[in-house]
N, C-alpha and C. Protein backbone atom coordinates (compact mmCIF):
# COMPACT_ATOMS: atom_id res chain seq x y z
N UNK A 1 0.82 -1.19 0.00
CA UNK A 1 0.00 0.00 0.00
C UNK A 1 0.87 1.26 0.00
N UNK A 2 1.92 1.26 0.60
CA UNK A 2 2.74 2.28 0.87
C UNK A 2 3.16 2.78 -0.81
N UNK A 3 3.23 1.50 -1.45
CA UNK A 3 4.04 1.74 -3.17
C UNK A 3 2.99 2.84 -3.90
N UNK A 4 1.87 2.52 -3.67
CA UNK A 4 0.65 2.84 -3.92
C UNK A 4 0.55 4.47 -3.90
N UNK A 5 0.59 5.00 -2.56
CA UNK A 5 0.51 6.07 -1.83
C UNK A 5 1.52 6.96 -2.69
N UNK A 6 2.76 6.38 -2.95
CA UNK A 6 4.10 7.47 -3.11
C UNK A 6 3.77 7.43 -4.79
N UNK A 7 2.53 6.57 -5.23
CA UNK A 7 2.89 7.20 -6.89
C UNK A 7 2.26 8.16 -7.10
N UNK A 8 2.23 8.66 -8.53
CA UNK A 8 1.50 9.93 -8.73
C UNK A 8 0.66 9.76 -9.75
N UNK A 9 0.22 8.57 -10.41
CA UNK A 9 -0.48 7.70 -10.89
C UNK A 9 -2.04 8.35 -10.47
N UNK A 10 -2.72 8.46 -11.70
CA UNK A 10 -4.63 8.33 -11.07
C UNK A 10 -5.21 7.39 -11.15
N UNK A 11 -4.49 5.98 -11.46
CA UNK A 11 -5.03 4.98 -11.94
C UNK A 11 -4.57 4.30 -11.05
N UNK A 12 -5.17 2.90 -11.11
CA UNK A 12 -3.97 1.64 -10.55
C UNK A 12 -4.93 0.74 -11.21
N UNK A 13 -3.91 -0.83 -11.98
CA UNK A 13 -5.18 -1.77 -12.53
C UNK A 13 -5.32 -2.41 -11.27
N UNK A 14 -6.19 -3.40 -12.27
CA UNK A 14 -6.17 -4.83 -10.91
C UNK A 14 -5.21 -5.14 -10.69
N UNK A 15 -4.50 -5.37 -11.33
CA UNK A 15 -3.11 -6.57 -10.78
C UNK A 15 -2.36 -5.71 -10.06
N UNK A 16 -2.16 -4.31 -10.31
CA UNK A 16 -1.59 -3.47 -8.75
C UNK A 16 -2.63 -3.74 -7.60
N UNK A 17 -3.82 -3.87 -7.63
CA UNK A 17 -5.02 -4.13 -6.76
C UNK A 17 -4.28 -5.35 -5.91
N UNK A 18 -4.75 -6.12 -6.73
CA UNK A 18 -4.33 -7.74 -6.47
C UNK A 18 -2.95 -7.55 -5.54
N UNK A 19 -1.57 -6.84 -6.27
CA UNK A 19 -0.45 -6.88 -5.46
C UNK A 19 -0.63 -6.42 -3.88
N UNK A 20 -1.53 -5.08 -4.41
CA UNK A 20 -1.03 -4.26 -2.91
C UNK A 20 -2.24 -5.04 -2.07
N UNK A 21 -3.02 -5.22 -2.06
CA UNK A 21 -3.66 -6.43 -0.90
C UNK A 21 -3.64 -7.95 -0.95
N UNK A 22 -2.57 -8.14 -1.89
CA UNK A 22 -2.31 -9.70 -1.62
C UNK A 22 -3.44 -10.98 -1.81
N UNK A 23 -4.40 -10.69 -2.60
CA UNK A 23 -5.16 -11.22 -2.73
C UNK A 23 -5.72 -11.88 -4.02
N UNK A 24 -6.74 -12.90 -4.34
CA UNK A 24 -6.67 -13.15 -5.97
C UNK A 24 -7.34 -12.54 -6.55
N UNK A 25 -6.52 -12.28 -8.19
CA UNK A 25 -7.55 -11.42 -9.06
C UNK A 25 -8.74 -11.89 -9.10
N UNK A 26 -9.22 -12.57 -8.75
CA UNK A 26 -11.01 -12.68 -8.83
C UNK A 26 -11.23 -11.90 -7.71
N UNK A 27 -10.83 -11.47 -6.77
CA UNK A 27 -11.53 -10.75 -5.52
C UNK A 27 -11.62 -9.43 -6.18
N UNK A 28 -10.68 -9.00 -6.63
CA UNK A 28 -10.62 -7.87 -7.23
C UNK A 28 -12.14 -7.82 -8.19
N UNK A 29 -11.90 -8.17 -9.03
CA UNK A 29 -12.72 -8.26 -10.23
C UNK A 29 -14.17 -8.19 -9.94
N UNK A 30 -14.36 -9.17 -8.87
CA UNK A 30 -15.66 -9.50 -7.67
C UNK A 30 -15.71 -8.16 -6.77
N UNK A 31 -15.40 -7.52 -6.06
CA UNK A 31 -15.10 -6.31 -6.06
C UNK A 31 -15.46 -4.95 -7.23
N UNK A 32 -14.89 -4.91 -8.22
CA UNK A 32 -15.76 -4.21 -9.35
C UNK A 32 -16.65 -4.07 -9.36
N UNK A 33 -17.05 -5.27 -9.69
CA UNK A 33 -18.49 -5.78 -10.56
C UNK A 33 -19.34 -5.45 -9.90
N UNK A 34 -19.59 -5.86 -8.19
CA UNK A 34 -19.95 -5.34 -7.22
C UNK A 34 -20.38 -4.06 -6.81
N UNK A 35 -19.16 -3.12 -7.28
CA UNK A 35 -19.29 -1.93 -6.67
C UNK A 35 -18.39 -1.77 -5.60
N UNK A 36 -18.11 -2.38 -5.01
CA UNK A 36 -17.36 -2.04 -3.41
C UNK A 36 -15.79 -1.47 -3.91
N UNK A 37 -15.32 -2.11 -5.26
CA UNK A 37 -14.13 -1.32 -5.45
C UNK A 37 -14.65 -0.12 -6.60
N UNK A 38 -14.16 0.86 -6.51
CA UNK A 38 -14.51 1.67 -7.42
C UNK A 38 -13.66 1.34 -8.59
N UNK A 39 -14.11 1.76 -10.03
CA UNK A 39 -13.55 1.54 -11.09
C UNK A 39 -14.10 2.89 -11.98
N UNK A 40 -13.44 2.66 -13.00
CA UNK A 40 -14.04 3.81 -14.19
C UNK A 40 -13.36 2.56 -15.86
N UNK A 41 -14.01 2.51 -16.72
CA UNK A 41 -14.03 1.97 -17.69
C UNK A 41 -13.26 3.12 -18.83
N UNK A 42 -12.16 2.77 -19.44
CA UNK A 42 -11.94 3.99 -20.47
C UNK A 42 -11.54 3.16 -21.76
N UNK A 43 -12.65 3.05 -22.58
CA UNK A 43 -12.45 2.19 -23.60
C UNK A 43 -12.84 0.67 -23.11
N UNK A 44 -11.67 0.05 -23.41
CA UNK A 44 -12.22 -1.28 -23.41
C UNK A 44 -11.31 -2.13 -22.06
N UNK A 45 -10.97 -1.05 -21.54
CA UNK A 45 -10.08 -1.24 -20.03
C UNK A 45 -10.55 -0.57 -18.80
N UNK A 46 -10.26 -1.39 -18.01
CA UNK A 46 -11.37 -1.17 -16.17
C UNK A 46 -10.09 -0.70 -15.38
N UNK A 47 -10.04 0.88 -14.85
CA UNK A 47 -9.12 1.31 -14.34
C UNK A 47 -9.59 1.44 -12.87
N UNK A 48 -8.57 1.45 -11.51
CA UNK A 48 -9.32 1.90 -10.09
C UNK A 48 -8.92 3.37 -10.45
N UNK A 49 -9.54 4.48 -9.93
CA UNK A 49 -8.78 5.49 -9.10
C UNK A 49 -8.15 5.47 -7.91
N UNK A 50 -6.86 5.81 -8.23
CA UNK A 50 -5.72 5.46 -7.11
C UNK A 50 -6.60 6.60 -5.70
N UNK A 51 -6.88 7.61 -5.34
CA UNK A 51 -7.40 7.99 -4.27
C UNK A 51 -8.23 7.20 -3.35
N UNK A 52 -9.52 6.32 -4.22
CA UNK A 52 -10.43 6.63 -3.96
C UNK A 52 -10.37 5.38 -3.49
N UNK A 53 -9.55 4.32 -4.08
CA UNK A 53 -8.96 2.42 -3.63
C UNK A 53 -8.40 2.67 -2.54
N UNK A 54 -7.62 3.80 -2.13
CA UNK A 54 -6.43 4.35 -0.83
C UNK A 54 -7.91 4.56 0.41
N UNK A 55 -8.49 5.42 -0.09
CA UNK A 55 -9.54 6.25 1.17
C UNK A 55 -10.53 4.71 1.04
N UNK A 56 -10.30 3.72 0.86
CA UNK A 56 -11.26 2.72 1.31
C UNK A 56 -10.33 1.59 2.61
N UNK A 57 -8.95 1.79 2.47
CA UNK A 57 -8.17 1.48 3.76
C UNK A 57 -7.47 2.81 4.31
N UNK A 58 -8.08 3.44 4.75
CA UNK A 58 -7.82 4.62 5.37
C UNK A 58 -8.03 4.50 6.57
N UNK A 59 -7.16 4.86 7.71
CA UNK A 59 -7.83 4.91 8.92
C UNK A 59 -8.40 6.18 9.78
N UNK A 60 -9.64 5.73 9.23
CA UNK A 60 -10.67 6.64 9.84
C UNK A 60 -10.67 7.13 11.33
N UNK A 61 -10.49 6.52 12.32
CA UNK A 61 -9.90 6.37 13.81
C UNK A 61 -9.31 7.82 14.05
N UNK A 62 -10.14 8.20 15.11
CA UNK A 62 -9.57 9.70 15.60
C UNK A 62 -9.65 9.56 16.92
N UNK A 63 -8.28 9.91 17.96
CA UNK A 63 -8.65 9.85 19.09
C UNK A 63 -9.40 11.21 19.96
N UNK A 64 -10.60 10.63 20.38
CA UNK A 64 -11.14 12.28 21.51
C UNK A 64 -10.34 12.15 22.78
């Protein structure tokens, strides 16, 4: 996730998906399709937005 953070990239595919949470490309993909990962379609390719994949492991946690 950290690799993630330091690019300057607006994109990331799946298979950066897949890398930075270690998980199989079908979760990803299952994820999409879903909705729960965000995507944008440009042409005939399914891109994440790198922000918006980041602010879904974000830690929200504030101490009062």
């Amino acid at each position: 996730m950290d690799d993630l953070r330091r690019r300057r990239s607006l994109v990331i595919t799946r298979q950066e998906a897949t890398e930075a949470l270690g998980v199989d490309p079908r979760t990803i993909t299952v994820g999409i399709e879903d909705g729960t990962i965000p995507s944008v379609k440009i042409g005939r390719r399914i891109v994440i937005p790198r922000e918006k994949f980041l602010a879904l492991f974000a830690d929200d946690t504030t101490a009062d």
